[in-house]
C-alpha atoms as a PDB file:
ATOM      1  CA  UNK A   1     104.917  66.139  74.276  1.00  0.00           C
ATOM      2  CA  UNK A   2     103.687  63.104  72.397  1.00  0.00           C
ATOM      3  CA  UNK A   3     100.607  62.651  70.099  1.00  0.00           C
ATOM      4  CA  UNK A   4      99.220  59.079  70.238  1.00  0.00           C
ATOM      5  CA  UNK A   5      97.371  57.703  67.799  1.00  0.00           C
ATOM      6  CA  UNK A   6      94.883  54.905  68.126  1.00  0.00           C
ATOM      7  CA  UNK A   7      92.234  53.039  65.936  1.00  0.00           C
ATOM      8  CA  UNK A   8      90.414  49.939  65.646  1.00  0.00           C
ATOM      9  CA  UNK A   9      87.816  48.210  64.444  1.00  0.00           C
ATOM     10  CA  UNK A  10      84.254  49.192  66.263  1.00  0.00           C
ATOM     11  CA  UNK A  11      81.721  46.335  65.864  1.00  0.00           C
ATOM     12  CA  UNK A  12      80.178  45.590  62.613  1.00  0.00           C
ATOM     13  CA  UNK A  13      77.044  48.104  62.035  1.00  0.00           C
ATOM     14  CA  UNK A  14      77.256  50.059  65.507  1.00  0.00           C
ATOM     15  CA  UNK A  15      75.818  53.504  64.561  1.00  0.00           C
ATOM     16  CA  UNK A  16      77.682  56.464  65.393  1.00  0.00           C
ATOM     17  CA  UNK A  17      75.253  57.071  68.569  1.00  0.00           C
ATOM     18  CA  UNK A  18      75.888  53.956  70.100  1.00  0.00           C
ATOM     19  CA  UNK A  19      79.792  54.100  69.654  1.00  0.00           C
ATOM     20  CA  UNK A  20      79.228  58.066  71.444  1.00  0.00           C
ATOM     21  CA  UNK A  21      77.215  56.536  74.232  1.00  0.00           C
ATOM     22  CA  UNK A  22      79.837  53.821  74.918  1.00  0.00           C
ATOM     23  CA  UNK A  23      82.339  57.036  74.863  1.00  0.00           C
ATOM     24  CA  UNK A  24      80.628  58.793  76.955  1.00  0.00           C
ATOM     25  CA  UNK A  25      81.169  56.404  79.929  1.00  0.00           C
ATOM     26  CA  UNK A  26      84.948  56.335  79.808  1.00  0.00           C
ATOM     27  CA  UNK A  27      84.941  60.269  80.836  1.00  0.00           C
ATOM     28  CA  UNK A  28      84.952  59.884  83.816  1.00  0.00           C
ATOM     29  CA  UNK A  29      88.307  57.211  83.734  1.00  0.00           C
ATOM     30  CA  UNK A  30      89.614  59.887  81.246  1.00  0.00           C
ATOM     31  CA  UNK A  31      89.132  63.142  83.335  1.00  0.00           C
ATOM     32  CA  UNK A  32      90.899  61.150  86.343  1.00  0.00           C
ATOM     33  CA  UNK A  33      94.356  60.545  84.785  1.00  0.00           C
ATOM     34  CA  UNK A  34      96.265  63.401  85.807  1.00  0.00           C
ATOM     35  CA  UNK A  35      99.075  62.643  83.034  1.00  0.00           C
ATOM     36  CA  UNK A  36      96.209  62.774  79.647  1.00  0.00           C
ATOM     37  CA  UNK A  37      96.130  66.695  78.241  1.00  0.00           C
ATOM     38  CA  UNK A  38      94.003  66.310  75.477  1.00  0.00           C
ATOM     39  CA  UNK A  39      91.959  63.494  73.888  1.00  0.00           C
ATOM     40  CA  UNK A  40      89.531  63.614  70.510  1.00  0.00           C
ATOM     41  CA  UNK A  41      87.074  60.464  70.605  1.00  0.00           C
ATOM     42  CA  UNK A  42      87.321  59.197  66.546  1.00  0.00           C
ATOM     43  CA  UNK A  43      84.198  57.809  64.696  1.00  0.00           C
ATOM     44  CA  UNK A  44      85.217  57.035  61.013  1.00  0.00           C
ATOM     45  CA  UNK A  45      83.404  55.206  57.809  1.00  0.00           C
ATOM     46  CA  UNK A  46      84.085  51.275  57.710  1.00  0.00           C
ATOM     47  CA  UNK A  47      83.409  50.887  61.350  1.00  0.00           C
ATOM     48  CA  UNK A  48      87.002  53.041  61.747  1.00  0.00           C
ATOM     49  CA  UNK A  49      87.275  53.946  65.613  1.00  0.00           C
ATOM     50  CA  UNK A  50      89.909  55.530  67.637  1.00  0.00           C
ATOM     51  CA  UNK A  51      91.199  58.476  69.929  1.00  0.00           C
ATOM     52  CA  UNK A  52      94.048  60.810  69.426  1.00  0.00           C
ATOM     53  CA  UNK A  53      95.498  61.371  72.884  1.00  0.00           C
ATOM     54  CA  UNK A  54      98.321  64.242  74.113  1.00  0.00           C
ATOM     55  CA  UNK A  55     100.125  63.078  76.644  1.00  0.00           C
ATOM     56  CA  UNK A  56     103.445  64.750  78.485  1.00  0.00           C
ATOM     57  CA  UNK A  57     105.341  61.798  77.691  1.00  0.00           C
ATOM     58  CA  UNK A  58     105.763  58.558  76.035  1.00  0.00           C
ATOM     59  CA  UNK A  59     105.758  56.302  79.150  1.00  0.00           C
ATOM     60  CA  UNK A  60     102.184  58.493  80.532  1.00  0.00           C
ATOM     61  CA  UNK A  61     100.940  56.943  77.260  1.00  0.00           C
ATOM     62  CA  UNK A  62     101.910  53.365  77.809  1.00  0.00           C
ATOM     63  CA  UNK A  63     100.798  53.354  81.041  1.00  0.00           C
ATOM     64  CA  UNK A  64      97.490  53.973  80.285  1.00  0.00           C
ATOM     65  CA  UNK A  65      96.852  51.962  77.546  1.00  0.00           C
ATOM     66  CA  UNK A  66      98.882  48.851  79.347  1.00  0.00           C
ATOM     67  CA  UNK A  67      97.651  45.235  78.694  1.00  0.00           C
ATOM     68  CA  UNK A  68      94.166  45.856  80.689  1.00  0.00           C
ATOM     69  CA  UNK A  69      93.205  48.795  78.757  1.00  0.00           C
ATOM     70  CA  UNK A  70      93.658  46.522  75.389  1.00  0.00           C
ATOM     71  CA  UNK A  71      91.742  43.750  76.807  1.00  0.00           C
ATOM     72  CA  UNK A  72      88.720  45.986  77.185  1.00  0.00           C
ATOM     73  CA  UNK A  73      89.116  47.440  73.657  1.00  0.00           C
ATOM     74  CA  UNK A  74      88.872  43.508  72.448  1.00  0.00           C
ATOM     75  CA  UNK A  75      86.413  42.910  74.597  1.00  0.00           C
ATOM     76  CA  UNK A  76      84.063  45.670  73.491  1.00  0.00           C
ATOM     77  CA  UNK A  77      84.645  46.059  69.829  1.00  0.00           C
ATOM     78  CA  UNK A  78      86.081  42.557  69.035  1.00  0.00           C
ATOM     79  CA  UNK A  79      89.029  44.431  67.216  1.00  0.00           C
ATOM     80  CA  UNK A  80      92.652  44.388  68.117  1.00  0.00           C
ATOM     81  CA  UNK A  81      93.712  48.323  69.383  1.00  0.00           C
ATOM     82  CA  UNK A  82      96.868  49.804  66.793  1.00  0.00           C
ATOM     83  CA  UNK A  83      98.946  52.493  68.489  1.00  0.00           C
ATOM     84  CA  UNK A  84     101.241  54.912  66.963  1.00  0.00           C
ATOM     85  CA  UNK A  85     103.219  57.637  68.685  1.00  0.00           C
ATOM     86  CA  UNK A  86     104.907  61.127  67.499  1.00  0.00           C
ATOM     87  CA  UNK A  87     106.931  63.520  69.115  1.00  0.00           C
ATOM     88  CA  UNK A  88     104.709  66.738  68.858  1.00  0.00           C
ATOM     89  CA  UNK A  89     106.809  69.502  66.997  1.00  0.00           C
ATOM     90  CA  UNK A  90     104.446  72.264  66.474  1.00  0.00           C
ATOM     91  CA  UNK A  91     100.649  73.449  66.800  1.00  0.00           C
ATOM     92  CA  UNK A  92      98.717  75.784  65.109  1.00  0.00           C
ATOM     93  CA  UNK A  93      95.902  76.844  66.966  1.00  0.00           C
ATOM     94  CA  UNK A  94      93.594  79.160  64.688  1.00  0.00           C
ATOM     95  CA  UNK A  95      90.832  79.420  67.548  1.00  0.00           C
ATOM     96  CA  UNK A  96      93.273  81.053  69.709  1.00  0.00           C
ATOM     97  CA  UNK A  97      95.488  82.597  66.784  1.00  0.00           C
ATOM     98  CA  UNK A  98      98.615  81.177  68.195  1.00  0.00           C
ATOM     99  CA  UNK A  99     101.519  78.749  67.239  1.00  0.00           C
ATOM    100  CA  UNK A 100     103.530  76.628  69.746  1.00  0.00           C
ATOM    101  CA  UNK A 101     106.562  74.722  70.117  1.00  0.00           C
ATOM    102  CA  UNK A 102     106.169  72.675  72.952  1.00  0.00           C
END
């Protein structure tokens, strides 16, 4: 499994509620790709932004953040998207009291 990371830049002074709403409307897109497992929307201080995303594999990744996807991040917070990927070694889940390998 890979964990991708991604931040950028939201617009200068967009509150937290505004950034949610925009979220809000990519569910839908989100809840459609068969290949996403997991993703946690990111609102940070400095007008920080991102997503952390669990995918099966790095090329389900790529795919959906492709050339189109970055345009739209540029085109809606002005800011240039940064990706980083890891190879998921281990979770600890203390909700569920469990620890997996994957």
């Amino acid at each position: 499994m890979i964990v991708e990371i991604v931040t950028f830049k939201h617009r200068p002074g967009q509150s937290r509620e505004e950034v949610l709403e925009e979220a809000r409307a990519t569910v839908p897109k989100w809840q459609a790709n068969p290949d996403l497992i997991r993703k946690h929307f990111l609102y940070g201080q400095d007008d920080a932004g991102g997503g952390i995303y669990l995918w099966p594999s790095r090329e389900a990744a790529e795919a959906a953040h492709g050339p189109e996807w970055r345009e739209g991040v540029r085109a809606r917070t002005g800011s240039e998207p940064q990706i980083v990927y890891y190879d998921l070694l281990m979770v600890i889940d203390n909700e569920r009291k469990t620890v997996a390998e994957p």
